[in-house]
C-alpha atoms as a PDB file:
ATOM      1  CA  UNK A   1     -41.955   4.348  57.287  1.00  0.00           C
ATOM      2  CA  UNK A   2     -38.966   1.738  58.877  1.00  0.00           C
ATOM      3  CA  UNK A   3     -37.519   4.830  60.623  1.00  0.00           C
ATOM      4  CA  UNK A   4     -38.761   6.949  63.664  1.00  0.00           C
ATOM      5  CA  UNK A   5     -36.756   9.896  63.241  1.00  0.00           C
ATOM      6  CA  UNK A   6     -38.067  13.210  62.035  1.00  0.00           C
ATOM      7  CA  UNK A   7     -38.070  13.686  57.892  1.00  0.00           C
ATOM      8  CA  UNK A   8     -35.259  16.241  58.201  1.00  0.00           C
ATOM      9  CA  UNK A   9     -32.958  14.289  60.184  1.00  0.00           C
ATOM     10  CA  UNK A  10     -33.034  11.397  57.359  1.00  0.00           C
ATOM     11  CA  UNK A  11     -32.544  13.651  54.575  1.00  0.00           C
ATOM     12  CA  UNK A  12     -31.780  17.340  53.743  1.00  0.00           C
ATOM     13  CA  UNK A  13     -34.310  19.578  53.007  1.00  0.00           C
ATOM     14  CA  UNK A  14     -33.775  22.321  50.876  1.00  0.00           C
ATOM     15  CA  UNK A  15     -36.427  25.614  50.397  1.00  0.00           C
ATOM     16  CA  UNK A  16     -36.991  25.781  46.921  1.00  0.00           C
ATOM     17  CA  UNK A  17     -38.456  29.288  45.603  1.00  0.00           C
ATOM     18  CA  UNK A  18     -37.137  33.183  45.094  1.00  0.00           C
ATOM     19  CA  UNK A  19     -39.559  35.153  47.364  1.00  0.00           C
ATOM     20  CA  UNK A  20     -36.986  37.059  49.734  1.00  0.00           C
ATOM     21  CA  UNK A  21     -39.668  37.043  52.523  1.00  0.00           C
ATOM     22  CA  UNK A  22     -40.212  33.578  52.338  1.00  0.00           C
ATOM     23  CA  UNK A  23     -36.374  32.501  52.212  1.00  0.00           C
ATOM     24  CA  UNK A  24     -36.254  34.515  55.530  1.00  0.00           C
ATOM     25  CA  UNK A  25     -39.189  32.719  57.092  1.00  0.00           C
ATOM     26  CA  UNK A  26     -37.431  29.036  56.000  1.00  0.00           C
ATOM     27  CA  UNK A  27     -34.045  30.549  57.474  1.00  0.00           C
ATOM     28  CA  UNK A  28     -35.311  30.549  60.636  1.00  0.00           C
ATOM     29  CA  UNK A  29     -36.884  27.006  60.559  1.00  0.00           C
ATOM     30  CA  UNK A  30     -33.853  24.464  61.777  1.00  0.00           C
ATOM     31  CA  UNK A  31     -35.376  21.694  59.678  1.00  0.00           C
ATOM     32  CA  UNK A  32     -34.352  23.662  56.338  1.00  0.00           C
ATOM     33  CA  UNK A  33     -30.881  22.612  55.551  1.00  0.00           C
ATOM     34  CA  UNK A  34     -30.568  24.884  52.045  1.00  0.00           C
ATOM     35  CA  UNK A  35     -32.025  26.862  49.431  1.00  0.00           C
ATOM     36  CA  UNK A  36     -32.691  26.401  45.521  1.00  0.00           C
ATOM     37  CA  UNK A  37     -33.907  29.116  43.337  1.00  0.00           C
ATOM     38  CA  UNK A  38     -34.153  28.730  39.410  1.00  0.00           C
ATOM     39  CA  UNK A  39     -34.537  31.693  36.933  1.00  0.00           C
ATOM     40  CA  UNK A  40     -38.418  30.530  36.432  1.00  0.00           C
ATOM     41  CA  UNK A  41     -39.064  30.803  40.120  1.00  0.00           C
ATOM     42  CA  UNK A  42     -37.281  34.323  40.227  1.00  0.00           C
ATOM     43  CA  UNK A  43     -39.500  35.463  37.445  1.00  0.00           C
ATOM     44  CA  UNK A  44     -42.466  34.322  39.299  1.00  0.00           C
ATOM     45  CA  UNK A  45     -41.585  35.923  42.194  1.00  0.00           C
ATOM     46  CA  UNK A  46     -40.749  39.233  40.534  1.00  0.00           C
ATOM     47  CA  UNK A  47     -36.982  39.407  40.685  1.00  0.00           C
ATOM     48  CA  UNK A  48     -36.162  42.255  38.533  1.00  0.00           C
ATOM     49  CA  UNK A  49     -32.399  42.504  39.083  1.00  0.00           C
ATOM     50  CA  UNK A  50     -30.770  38.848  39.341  1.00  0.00           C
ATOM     51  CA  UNK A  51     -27.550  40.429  41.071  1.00  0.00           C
ATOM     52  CA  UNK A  52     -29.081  42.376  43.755  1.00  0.00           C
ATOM     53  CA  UNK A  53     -31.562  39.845  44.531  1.00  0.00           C
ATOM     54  CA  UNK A  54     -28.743  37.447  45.225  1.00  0.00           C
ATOM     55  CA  UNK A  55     -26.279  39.503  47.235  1.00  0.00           C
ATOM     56  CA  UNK A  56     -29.579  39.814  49.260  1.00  0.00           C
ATOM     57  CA  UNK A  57     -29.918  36.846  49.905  1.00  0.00           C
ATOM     58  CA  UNK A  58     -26.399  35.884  50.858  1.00  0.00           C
ATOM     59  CA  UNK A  59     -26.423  38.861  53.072  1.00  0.00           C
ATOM     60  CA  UNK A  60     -29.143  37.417  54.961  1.00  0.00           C
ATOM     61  CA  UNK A  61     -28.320  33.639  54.769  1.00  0.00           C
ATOM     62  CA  UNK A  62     -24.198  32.786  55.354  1.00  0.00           C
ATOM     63  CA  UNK A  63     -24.410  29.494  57.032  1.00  0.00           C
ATOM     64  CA  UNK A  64     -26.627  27.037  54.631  1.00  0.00           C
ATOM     65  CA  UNK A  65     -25.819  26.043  50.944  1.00  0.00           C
ATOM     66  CA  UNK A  66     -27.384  28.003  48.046  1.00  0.00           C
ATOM     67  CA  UNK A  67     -27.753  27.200  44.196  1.00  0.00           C
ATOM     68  CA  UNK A  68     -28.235  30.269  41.810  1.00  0.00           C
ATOM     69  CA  UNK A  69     -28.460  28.686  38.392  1.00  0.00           C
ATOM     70  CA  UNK A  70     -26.867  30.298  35.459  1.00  0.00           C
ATOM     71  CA  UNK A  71     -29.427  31.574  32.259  1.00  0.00           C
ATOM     72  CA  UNK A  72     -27.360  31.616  29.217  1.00  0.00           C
ATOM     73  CA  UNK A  73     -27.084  29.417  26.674  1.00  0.00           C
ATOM     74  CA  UNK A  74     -24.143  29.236  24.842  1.00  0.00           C
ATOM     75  CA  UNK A  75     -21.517  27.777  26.986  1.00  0.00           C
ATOM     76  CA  UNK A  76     -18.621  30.340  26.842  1.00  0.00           C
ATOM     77  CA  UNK A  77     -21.023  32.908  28.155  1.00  0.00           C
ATOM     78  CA  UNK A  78     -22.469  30.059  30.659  1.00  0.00           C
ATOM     79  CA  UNK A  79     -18.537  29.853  31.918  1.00  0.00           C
ATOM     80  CA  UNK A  80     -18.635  33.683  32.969  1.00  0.00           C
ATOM     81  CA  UNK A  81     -21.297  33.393  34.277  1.00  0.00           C
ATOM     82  CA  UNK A  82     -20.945  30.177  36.975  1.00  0.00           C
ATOM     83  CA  UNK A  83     -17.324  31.853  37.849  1.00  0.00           C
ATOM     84  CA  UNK A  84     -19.003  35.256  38.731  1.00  0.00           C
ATOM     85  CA  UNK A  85     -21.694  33.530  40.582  1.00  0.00           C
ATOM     86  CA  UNK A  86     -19.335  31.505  42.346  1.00  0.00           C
ATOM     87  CA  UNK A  87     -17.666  34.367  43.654  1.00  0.00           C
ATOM     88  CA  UNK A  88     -20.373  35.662  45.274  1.00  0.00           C
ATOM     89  CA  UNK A  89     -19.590  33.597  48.396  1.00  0.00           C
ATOM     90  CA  UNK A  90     -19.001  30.345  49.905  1.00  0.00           C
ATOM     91  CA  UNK A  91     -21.854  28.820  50.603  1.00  0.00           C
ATOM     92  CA  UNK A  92     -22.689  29.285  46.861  1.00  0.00           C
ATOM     93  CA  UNK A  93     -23.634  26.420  44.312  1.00  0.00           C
ATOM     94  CA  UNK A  94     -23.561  26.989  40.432  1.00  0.00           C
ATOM     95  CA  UNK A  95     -26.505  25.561  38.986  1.00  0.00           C
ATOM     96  CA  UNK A  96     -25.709  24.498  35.238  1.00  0.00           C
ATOM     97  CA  UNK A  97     -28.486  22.797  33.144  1.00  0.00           C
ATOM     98  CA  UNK A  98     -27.809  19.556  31.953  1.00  0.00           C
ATOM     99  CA  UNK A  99     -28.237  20.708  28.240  1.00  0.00           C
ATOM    100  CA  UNK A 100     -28.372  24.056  26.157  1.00  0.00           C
ATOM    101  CA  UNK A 101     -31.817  24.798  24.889  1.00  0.00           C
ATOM    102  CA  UNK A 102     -30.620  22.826  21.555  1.00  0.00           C
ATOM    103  CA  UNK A 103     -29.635  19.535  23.618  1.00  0.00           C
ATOM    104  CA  UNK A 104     -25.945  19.954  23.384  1.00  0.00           C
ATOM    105  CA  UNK A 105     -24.573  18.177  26.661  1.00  0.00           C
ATOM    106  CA  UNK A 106     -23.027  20.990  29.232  1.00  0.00           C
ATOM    107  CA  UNK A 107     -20.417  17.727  30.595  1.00  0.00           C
ATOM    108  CA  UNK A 108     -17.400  19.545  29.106  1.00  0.00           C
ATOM    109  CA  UNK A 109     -18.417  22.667  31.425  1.00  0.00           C
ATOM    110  CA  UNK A 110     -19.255  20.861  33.756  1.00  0.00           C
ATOM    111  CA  UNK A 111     -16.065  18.837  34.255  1.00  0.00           C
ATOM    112  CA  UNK A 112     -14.141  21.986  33.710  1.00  0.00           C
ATOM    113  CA  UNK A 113     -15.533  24.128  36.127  1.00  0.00           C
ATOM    114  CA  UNK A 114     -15.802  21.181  39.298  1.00  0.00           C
ATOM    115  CA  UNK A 115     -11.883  20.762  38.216  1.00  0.00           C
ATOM    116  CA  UNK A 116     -11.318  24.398  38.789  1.00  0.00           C
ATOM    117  CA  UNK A 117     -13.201  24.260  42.417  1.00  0.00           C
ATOM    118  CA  UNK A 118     -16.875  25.425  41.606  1.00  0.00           C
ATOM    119  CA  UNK A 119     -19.301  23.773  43.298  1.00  0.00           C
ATOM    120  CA  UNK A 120     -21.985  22.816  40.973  1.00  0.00           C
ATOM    121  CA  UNK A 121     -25.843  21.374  41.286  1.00  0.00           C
ATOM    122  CA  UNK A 122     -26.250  20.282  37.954  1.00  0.00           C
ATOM    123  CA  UNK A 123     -29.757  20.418  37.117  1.00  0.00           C
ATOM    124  CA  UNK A 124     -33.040  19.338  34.933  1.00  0.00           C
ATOM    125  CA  UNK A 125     -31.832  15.753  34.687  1.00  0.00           C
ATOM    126  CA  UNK A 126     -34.100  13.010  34.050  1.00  0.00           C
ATOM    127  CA  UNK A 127     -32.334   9.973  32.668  1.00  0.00           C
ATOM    128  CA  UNK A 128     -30.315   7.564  34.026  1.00  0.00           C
ATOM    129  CA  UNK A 129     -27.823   8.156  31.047  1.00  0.00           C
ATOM    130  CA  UNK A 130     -27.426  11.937  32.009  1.00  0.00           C
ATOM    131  CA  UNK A 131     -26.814  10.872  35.734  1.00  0.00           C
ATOM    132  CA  UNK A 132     -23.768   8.665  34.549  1.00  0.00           C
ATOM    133  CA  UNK A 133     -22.184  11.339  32.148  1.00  0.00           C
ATOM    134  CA  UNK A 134     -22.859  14.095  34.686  1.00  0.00           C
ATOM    135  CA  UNK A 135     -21.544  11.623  38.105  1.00  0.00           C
ATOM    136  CA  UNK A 136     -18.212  11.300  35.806  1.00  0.00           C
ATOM    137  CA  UNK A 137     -17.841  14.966  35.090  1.00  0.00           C
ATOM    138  CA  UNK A 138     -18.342  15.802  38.730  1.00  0.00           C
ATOM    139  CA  UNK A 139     -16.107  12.450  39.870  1.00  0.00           C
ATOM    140  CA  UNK A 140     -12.563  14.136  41.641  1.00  0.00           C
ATOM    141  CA  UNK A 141     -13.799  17.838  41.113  1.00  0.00           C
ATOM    142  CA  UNK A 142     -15.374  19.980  44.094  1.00  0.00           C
ATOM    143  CA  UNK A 143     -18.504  18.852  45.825  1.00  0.00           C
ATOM    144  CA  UNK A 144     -21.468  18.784  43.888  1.00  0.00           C
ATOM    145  CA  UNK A 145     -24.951  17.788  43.453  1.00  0.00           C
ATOM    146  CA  UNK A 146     -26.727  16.201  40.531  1.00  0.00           C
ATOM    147  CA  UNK A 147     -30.803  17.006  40.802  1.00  0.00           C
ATOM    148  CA  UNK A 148     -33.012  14.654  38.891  1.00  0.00           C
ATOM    149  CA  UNK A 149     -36.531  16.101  38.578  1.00  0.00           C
ATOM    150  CA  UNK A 150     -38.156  12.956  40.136  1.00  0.00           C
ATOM    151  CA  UNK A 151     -41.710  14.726  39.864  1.00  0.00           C
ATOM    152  CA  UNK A 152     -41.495  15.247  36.435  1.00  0.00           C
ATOM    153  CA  UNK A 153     -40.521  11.206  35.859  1.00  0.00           C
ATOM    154  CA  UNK A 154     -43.729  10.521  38.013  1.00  0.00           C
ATOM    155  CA  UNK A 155     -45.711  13.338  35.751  1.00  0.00           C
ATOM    156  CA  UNK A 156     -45.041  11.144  33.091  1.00  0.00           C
ATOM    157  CA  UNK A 157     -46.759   7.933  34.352  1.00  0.00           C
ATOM    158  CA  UNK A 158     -43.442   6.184  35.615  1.00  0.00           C
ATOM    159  CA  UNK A 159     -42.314   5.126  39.029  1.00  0.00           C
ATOM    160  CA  UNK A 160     -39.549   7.288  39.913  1.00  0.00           C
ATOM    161  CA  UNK A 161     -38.052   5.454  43.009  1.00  0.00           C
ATOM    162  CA  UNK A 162     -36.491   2.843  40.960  1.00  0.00           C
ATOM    163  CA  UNK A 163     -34.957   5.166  38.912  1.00  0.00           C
ATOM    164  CA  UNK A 164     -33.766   7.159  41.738  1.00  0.00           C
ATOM    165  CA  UNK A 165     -32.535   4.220  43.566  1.00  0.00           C
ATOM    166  CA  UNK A 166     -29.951   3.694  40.634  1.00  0.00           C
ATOM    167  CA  UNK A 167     -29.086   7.331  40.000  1.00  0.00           C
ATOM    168  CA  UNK A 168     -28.137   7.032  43.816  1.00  0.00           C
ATOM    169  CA  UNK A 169     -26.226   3.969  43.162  1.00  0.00           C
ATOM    170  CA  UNK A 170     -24.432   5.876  40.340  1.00  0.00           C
ATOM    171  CA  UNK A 171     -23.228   8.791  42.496  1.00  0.00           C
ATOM    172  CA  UNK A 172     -22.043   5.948  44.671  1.00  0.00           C
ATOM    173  CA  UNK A 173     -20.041   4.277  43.017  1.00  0.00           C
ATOM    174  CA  UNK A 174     -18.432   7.688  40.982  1.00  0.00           C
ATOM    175  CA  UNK A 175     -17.799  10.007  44.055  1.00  0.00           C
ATOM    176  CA  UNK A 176     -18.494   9.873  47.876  1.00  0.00           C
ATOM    177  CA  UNK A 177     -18.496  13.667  47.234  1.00  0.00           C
ATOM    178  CA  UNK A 178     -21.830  13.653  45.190  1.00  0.00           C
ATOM    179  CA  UNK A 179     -25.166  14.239  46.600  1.00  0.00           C
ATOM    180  CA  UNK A 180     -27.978  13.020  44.732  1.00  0.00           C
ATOM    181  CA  UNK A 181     -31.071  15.397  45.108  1.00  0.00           C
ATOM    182  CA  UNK A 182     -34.906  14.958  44.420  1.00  0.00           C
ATOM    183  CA  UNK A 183     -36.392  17.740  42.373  1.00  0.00           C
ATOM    184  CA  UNK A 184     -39.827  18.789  41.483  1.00  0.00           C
ATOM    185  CA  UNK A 185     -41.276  16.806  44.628  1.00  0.00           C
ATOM    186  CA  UNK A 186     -45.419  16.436  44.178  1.00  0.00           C
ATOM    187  CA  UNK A 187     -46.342  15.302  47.801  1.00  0.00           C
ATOM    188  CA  UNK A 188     -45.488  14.766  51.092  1.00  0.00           C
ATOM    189  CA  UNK A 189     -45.036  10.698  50.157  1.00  0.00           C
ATOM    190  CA  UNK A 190     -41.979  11.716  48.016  1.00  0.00           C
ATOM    191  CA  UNK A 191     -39.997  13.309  50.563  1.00  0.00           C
ATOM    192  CA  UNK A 192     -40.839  10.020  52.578  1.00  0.00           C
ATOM    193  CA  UNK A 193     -39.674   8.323  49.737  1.00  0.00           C
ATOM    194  CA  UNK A 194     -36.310   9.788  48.727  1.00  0.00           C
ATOM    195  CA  UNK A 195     -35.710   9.437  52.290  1.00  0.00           C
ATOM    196  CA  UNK A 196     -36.052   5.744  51.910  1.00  0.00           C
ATOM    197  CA  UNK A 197     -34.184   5.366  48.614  1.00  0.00           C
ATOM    198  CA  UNK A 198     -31.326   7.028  50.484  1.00  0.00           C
ATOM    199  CA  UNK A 199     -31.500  10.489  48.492  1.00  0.00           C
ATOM    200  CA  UNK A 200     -29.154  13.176  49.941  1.00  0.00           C
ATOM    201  CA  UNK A 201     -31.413  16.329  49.392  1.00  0.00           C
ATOM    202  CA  UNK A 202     -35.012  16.929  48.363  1.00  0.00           C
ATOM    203  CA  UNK A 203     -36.136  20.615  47.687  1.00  0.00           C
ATOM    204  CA  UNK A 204     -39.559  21.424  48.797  1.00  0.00           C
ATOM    205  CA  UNK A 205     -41.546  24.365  48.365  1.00  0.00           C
ATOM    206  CA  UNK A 206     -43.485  26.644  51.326  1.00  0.00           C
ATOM    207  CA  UNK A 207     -46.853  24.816  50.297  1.00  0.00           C
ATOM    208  CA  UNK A 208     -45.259  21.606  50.945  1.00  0.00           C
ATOM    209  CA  UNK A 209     -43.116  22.354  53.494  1.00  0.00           C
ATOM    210  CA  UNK A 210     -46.297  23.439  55.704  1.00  0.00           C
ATOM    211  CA  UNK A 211     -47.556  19.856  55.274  1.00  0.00           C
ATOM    212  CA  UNK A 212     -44.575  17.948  56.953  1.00  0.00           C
ATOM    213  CA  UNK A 213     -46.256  18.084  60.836  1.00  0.00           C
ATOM    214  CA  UNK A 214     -48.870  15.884  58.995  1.00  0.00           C
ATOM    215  CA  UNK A 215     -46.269  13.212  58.755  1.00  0.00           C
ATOM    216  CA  UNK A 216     -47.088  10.019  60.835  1.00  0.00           C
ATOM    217  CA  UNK A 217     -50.601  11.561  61.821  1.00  0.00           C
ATOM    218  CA  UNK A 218     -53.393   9.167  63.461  1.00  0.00           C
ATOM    219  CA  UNK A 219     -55.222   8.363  59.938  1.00  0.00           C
ATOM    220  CA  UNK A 220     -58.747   8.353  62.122  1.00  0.00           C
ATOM    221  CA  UNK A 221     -58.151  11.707  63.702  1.00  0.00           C
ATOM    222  CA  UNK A 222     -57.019  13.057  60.126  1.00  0.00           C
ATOM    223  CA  UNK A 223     -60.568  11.287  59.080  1.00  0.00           C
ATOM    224  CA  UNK A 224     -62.779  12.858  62.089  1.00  0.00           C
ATOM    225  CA  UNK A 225     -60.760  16.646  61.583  1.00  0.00           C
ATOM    226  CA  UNK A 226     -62.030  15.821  57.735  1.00  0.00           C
ATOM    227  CA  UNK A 227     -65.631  15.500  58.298  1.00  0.00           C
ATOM    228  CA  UNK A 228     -65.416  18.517  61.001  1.00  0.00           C
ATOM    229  CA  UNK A 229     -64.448  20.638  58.340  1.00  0.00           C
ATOM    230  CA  UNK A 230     -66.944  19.911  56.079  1.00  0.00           C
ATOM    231  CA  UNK A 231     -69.778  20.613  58.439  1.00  0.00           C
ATOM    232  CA  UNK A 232     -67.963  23.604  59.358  1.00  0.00           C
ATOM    233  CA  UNK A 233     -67.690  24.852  55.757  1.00  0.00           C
ATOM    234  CA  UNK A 234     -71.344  23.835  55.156  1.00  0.00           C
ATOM    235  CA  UNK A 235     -72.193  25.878  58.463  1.00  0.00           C
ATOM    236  CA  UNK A 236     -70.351  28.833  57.219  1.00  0.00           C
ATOM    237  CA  UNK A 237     -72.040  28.806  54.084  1.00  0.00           C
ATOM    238  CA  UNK A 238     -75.241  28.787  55.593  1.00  0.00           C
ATOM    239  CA  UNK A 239     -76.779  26.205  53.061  1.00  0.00           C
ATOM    240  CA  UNK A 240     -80.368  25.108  53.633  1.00  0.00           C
ATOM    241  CA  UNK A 241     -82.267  22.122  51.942  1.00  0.00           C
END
């Protein structure tokens, strides 16, 4: 790492899951600078009622950006959607998908809505083409954030840091008012590395985020605490030879 400050004062870190309880627990952690949720991650979770589970949520949490992320797919009824979810309170982010399930670019929606005031994350982006159409729609409108699911690049053999590097450079050069965010993080190393491309936001789930007091640790402690659990789990066991 070139820089000695902490992870979260480099880049925002957002909480990324739908468990009430655990959206609590990362409210109260200063490092956690927002909150993502998806309809998948809902589901998971057990969110039965999408409404009341958000109007929870912003109840509990006023002072830190959140996305809710619309589920239709036709686009009039995606419209009605983002402007009833924006109205659920200022701190609120419209998430719009990048596509409909059929590949049919949301950009008209997109530029519609951020011209009308709605703050948008615009989400499930993975090529560089989609950051430049999506960076134009957003270009003049109200703040927004474009989230390119770096993890899933990497799942798919590539490097993603050069590839965010120029996304970044995109949002540059479109708006000062667009934050580039890392999605679908694997490891601690990413959220080291968006912070060294220059990313705005990385999300991070609870498994991950319980990881980040490992950053910087002395690599022959981490090796002497490794072999100290193995004898202890052998111990426990009570194996015999």
């Amino acid at each position: 790492m070139t820089d000695d400050k902490p992870l979260h004062e480099r880049i925002k870190i957002f909480a990324d899951g739908a468990s009430l309880p655990s959206m609590l627990e990362s409210a109260r952690d200063p490092r956690i600078a927002g909150f993502t949720t998806n309809p998948t991650l809902m589901r998971q979770a057990g969110v039965a009622d999408y409404r009341a589970f958000a109007h929870e949520v912003l109840a509990a949490i006023r002072d830190r950006p959140i996305s809710f992320e619309v589920f239709a797919d036709d686009f009039a009824e995606m419209k009605r959607q983002a402007l009833e979810i924006a109205g659920w309170g200022a701190n609120v982010y419209v998430k719009i998908p990048i596509t409909n399930t059929a590949g049919v670019a949301s950009e008209p929606l997109v530029r519609e809505l951020s011209r009308a005031g709605v703050k948008l994350n615009v989400t499930a982006l993975c090529t560089l083409a989609q950051v430049r159409e999506t960076a134009a729609a957003l270009a003049g409108g109200a703040p927004g954030v474009i989230s390119v699911f770096a993890g899933r690049i990497a799942d798919t053999g590539r490097d993603p840091v050069p590839h965010m590097r120029e996304a970044l450079a995109v949002c540059r050069a479109a708006d000062a008012g667009i934050e580039l965010l890392w999605a679908s993080p694997r490891e601690l190393l990413n959220i080291v590395q968006a912070a060294e491309v220059g990313c705005d936001i990385i999300t991070v789930t609870p498994d991950l985020l319980k990881k980040l007091p490992l950053v910087g640790k002395d690599l022959g402690a981490f090796s002497l605490d490794t072999v100290r659990m193995f004898h202890r789990d052998a111990e426990s066991a009570g194996y015999k030879l």
